[in-house]
Protein backbone atom coordinates (compact mmCIF):
# COMPACT_ATOMS: atom_id res chain seq x y z
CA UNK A 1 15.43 46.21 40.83
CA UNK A 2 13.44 44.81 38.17
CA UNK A 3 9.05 45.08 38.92
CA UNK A 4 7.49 41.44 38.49
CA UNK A 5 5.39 41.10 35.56
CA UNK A 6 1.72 41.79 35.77
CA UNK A 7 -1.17 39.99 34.35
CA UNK A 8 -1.52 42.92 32.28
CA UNK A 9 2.03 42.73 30.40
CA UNK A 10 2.63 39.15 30.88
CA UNK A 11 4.83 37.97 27.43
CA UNK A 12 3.02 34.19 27.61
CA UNK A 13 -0.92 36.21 28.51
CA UNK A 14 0.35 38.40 25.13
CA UNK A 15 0.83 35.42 23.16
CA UNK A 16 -1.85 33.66 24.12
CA UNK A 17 -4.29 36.50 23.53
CA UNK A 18 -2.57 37.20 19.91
CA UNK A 19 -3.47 33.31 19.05
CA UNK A 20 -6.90 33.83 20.06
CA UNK A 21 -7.70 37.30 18.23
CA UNK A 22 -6.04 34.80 15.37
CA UNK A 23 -8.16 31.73 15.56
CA UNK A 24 -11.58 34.06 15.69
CA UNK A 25 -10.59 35.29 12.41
CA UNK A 26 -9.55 31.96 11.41
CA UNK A 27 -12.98 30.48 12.22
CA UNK A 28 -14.51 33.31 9.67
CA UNK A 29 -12.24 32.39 7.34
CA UNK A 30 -12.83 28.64 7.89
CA UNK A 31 -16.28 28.65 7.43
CA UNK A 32 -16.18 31.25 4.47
CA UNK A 33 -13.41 28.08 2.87
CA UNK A 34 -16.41 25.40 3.52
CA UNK A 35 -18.73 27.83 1.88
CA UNK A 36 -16.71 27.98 -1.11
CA UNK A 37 -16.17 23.86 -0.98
CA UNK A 38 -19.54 23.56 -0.81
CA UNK A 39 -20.13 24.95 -4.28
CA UNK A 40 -17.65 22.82 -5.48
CA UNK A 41 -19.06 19.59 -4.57
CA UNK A 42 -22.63 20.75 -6.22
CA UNK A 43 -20.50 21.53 -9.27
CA UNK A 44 -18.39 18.35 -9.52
CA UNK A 45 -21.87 16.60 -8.80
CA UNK A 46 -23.72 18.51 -11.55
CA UNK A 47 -21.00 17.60 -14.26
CA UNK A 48 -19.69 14.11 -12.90
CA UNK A 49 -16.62 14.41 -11.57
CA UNK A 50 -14.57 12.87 -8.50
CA UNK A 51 -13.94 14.15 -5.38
CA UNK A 52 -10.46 13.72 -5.10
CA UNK A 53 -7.71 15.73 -7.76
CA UNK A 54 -4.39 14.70 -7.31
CA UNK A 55 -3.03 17.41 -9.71
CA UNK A 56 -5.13 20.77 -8.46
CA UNK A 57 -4.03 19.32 -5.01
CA UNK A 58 -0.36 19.52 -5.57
CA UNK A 59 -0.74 22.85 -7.83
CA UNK A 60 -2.41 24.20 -4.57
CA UNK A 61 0.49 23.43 -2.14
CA UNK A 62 3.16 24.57 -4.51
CA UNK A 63 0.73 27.82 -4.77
CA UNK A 64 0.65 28.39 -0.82
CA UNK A 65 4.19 27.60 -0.37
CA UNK A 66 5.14 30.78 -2.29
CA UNK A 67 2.75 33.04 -0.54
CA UNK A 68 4.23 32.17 2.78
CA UNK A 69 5.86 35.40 4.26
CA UNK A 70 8.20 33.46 6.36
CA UNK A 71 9.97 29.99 4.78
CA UNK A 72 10.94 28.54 8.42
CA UNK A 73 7.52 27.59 8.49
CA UNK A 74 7.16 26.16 5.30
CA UNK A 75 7.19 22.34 6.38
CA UNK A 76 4.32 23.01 9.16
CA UNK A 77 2.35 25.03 6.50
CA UNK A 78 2.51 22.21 3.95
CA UNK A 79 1.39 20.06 6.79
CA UNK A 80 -1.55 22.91 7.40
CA UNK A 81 -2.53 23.08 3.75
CA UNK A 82 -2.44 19.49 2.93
CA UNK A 83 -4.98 18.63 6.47
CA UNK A 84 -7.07 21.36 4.90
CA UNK A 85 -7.83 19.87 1.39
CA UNK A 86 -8.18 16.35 3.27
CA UNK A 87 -11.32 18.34 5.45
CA UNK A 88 -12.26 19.88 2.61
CA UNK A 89 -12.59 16.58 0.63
CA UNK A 90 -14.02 14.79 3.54
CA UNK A 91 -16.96 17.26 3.76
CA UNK A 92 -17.46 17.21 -0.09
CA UNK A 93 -17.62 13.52 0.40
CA UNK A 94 -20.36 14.04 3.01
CA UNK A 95 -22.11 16.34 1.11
CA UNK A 96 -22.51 14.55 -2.17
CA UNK A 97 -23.08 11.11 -0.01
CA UNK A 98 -20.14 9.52 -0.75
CA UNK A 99 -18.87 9.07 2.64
CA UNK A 100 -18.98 5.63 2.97
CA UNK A 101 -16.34 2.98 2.86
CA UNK A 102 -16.24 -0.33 3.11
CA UNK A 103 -13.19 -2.81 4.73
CA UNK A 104 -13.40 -6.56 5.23
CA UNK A 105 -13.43 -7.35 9.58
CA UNK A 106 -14.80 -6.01 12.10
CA UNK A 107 -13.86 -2.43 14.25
CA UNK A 108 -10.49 -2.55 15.50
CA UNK A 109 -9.22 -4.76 12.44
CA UNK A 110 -6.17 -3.03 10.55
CA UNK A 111 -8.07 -2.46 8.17
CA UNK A 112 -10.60 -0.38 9.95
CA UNK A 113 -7.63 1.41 11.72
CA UNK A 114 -6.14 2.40 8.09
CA UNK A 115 -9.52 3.40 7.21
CA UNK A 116 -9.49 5.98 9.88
CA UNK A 117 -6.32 7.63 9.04
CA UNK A 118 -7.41 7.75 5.36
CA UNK A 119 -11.35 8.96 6.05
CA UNK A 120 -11.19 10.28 9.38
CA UNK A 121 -14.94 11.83 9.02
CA UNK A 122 -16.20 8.16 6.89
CA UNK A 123 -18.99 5.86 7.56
CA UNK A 124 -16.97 2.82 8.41
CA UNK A 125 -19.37 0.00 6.60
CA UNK A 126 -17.92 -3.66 7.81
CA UNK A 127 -17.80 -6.53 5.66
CA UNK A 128 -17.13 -10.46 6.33
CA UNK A 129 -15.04 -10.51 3.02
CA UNK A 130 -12.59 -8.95 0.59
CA UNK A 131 -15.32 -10.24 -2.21
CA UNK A 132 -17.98 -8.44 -0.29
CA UNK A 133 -15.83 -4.88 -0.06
CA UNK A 134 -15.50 -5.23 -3.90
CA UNK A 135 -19.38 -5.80 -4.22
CA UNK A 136 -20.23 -2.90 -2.45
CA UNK A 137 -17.82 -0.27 -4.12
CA UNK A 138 -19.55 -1.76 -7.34
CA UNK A 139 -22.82 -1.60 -6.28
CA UNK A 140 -22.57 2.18 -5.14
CA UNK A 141 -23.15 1.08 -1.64
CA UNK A 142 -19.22 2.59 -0.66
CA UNK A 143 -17.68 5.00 -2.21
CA UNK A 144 -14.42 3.35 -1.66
CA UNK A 145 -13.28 0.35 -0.35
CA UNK A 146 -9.82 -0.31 2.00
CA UNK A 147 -7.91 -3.76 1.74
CA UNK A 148 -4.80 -4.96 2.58
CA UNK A 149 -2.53 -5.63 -0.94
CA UNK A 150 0.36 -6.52 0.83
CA UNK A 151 3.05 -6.95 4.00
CA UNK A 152 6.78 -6.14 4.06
CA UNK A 153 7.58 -9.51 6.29
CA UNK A 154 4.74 -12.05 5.15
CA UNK A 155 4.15 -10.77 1.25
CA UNK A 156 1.43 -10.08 -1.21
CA UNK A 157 -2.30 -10.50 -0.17
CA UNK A 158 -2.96 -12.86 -3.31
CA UNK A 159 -6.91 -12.96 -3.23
CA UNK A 160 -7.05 -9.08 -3.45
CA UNK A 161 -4.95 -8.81 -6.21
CA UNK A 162 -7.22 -11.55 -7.93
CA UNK A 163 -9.96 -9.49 -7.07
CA UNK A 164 -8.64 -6.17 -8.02
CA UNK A 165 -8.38 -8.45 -11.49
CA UNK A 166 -11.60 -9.82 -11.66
CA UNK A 167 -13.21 -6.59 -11.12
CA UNK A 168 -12.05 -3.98 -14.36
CA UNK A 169 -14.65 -1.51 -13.20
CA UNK A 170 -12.89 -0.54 -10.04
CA UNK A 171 -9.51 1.21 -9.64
CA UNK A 172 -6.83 1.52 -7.35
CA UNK A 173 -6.62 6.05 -5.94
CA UNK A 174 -4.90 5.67 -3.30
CA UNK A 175 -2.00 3.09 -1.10
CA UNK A 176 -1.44 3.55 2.06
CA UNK A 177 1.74 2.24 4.25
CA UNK A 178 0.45 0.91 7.90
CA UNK A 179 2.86 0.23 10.54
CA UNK A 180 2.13 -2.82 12.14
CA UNK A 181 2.77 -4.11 15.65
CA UNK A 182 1.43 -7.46 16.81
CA UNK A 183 0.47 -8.40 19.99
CA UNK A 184 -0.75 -11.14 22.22
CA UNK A 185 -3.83 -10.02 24.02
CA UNK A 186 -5.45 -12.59 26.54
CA UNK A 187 -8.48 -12.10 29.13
CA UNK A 188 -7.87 -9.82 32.25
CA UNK A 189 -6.06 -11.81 34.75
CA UNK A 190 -4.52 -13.92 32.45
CA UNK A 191 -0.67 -14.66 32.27
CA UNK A 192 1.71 -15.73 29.74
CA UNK A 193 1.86 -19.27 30.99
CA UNK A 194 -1.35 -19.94 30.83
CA UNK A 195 -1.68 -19.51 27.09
CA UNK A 196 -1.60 -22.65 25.29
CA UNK A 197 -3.33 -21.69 21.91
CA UNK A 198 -3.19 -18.35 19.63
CA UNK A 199 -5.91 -17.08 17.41
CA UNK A 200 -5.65 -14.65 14.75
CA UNK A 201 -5.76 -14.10 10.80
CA UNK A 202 -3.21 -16.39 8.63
CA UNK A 203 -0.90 -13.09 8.13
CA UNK A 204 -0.79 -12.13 11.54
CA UNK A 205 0.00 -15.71 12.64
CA UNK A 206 2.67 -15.47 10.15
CA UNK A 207 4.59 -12.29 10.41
CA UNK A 208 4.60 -13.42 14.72
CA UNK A 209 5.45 -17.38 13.72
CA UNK A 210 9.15 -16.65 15.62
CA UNK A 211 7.93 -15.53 18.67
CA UNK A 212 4.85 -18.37 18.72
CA UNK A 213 7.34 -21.11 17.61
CA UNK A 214 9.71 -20.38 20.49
CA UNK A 215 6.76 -20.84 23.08
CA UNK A 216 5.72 -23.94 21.52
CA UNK A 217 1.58 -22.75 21.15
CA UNK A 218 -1.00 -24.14 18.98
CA UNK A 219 -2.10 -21.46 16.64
CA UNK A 220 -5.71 -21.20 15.04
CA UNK A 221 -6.86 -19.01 12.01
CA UNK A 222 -9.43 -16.40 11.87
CA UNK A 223 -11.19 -14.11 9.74
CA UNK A 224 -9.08 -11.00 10.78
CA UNK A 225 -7.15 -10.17 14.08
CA UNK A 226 -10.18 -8.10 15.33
CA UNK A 227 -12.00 -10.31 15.19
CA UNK A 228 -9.87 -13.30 16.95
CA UNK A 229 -9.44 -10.88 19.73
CA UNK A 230 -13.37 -10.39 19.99
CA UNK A 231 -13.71 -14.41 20.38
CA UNK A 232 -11.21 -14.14 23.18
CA UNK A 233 -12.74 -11.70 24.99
CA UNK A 234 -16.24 -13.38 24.47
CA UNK A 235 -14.57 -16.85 25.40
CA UNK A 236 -13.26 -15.82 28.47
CA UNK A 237 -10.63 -18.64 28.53
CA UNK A 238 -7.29 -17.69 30.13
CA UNK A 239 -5.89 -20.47 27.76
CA UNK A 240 -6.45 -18.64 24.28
CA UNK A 241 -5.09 -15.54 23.47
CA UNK A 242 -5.01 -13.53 20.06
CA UNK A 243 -3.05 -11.57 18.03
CA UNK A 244 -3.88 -8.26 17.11
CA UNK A 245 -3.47 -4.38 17.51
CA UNK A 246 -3.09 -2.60 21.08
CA UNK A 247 -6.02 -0.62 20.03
CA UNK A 248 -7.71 -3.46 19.53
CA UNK A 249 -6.89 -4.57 23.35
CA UNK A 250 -8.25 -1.55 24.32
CA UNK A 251 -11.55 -1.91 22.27
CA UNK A 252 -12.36 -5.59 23.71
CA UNK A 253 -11.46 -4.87 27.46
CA UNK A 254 -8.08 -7.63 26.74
CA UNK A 255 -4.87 -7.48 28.85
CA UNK A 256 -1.72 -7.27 26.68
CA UNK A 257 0.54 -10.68 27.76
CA UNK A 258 3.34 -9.65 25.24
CA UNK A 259 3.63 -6.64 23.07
CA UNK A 260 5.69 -5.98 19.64
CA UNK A 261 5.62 -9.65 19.01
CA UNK A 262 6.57 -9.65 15.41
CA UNK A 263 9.60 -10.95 13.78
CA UNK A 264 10.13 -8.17 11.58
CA UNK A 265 10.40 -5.30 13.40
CA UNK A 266 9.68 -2.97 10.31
CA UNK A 267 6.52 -5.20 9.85
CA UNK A 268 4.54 -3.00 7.22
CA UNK A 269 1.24 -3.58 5.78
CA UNK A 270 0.65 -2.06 2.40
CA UNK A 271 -3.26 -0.94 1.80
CA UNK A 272 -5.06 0.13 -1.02
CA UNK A 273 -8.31 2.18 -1.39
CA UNK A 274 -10.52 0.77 -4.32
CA UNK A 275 -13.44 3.48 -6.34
CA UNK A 276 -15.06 3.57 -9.83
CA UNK A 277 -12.70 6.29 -10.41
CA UNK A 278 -9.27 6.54 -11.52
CA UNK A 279 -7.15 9.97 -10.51
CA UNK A 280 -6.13 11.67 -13.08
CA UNK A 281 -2.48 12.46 -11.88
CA UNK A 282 -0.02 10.81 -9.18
CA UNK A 283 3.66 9.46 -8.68
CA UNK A 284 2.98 5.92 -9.02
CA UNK A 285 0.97 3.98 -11.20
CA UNK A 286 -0.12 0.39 -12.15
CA UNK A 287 -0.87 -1.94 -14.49
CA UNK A 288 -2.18 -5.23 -14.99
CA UNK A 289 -0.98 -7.19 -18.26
CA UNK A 290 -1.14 -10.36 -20.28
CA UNK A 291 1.29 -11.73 -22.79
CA UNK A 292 1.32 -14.81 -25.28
CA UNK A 293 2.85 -17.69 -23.98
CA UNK A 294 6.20 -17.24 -25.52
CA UNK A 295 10.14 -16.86 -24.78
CA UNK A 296 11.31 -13.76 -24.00
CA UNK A 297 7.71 -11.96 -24.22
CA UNK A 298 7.89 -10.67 -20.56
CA UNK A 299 11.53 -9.04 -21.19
CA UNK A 300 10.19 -7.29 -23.97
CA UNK A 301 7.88 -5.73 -21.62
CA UNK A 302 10.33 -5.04 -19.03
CA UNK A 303 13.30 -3.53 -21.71
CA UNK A 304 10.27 -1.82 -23.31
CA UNK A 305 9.30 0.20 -19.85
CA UNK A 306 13.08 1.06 -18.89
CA UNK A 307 14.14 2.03 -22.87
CA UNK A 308 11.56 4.86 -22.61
CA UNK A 309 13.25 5.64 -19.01
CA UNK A 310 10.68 4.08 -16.59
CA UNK A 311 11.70 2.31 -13.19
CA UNK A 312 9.44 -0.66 -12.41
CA UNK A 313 8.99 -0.95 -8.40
CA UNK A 314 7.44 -4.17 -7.99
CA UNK A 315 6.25 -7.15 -10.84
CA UNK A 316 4.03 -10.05 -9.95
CA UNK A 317 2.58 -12.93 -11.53
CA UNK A 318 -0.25 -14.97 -10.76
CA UNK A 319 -2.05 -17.39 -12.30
CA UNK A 320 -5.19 -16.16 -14.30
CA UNK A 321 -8.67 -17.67 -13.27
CA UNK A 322 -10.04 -20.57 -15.34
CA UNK A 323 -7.07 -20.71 -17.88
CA UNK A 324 -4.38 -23.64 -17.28
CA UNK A 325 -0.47 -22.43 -16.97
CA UNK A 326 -1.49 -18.82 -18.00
CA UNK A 327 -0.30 -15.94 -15.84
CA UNK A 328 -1.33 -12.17 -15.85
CA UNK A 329 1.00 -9.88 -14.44
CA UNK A 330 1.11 -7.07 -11.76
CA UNK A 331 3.42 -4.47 -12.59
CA UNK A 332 3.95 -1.03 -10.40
CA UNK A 333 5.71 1.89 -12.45
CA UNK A 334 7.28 4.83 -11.10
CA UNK A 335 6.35 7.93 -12.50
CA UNK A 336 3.83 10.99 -13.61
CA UNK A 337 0.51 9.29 -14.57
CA UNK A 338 -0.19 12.42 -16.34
CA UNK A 339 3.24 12.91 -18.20
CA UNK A 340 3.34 12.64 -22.26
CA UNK A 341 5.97 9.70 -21.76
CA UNK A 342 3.29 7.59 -20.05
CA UNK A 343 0.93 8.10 -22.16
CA UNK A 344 3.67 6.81 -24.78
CA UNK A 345 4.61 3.84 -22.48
CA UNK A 346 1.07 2.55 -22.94
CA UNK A 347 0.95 2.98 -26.40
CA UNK A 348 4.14 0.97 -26.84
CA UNK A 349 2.96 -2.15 -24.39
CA UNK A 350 -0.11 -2.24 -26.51
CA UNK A 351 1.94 -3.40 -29.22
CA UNK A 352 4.17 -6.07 -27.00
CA UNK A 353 1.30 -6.86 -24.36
CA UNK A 354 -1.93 -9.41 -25.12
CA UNK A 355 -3.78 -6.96 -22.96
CA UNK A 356 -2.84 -4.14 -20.32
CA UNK A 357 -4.98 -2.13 -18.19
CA UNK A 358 -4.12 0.60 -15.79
CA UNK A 359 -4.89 -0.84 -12.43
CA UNK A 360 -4.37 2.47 -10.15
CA UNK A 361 -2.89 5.99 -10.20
CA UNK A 362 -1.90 7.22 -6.59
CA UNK A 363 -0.05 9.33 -4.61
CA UNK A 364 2.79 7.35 -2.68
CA UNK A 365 2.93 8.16 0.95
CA UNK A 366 3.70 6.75 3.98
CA UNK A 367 1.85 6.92 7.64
């Protein structure tokens, strides 16, 4: 007859006690890691240079990868390694002050929530406008800025990209794809029936116009959908609801009446992080560009970009500031920033283009 297990011999007590002889020499090893960072923000900071390095990033997981003993782990170690250089460049950050970043709204806002999957350890600095997040990543008073470019149901934020063209200091180093789920929040005790009209920014008003249409409710814009759901919880009126996150509901004490309320249900908002400086490598890049007024002068930017084998993800026009019937053109290109062939690509639109300027380089990735 098989003896119970003891405390002693226990195969769960065993493993448990392995992890934790592990994670005290992980801690060492940790804070020996941080030491090493550490010199490496006072260097970058003594001879200029960014924070973030898209190519020594990937050369570093590719590097791991192949010292891993065991390859069924290799997708959780990437996921390890990758969390590690986003601490490490969070601390550098910190350490060379340039841990704060500015988005337009106020907390709860989804553009405060991407901000906090991109910079968990940030200074969150609010803004009441796009304009103003611009200003301050100019100014030095962010490091970085977060704004919404664009959303896969109600389309391109238009001011942003204006701004992202009125402003040819600042760069585009990072996009960042946000789920989004709308909801209709009211105050506690409130039902359905009661509501009568619906706050919330334009977009969010949009992507839910289905579900608002069929209920037959007065809408009303606001500044952000944070911030209608903070005037409905100050209101107090069972009458008015907003629109706007769960965890937003949860930060302004609101009941949820209805949830998942938008007519898209892969409703995606696309954000980008603004900074003074552009990355050096990534998988995407893009470009903003002008052309004379003339037939057939956008093809010739279009056949120039695919004859030297380069795919073209998304093209936009809008009209330039100031200048009558004169467009200038947003243009997202898929490939190695860094490559040779890029660097020939923007040699060649120099010679079709009025003007071109590399908007961003970045790293595509999703949530």
């Amino acid at each position: 007859m098989n003896q119970p297990e003891t405390a002693q011999n226990h195969p769960l007590d065993d493993a448990r006690r392995e992890i934790d002889a592990v994670d005290t020499e992980l801690a060492a090893l940790f804070c020996r890691r941080m030491d090493a960072v550490r010199r490496v923000a006072a260097y970058k900071q003594a001879n200029g240079l960014p924070v973030l390095d898209a190519a020594r990033e990937e050369a570093v997981v590719r590097k791991n990868l192949t010292r891993l003993p065991d390859t069924a782990y290799g997708a959780y170690y990437e996921d390890f390694i990758r969390h590690l250089m986003d601490v490490s460049k969070a601390f550098q950050r910190a350490a060379l002050g340039q841990d704060a970043v500015a988005y337009q709204g106020v907390e709860g806002a989804f553009s405060h929530i991407a901000l906090t999957r991109l910079f968990r350890h940030a200074r969150a600095l609010s803004y009441p406008t796009w304009a103003e997040v611009f200003g301050a990543v100019e100014s030095g008073d962010a490091a970085c800025g977060v704004l919404p470019f664009e959303n896969s149901h109600a389309g391109d934020v238009s001011e942003v990209l204006d701004l992202c063209y009125a402003h040819p200091k600042l760069v585009v180093c990072d996009m960042y794809d946000l789920p989004v789920t709308q909801n209709l929040l009211g105050v506690p005790g409130a039902r359905l029936s009661d509501v009568k009209r619906v706050i919330s920014h334009p977009q969010a008003l949009q992507q839910s116009a289905r579900f608002l249409q069929s209920l037959g409710l007065e809408t009303q814009a606001a500044a952000n959908t944070a911030a209608a759901a903070k005037a409905v919880a100050e209101a107090g009126d069972a009458g008015v609801a907003a629109i706007a996150s769960l965890e937003t509901a949860a930060l302004y004490g609101l009941s949820v009446l209805a949830e998942n309320i938008n007519t898209s249900e892969t409703n995606t908002t696309r954000f980008i992080v603004i900074s003074k400086t552009l990355p050096t490598a990534g998988d995407r890049f893009s470009l903003l560009f002008t052309v004379d007024h003339r037939a057939g002068q956008l093809a010739r930017v279009i056949r120039t970009a695919g004859e030297l084998g380069f795919n073209l993800e998304c093209i936009k026009s809008r009209p330039m500031p100031h200048v009558r019937w004169e467009y200038y053109f947003y243009v997202e290109v898929v490939g190695d920033y860094s490559a040779e062939r890029s660097r020939a690509l923007l040699e060649a639109l120099g010679g079709v283009c009025r003007t071109v300027r590399v908007l961003g380089v970045y790293q595509k990735r999703n949530s």
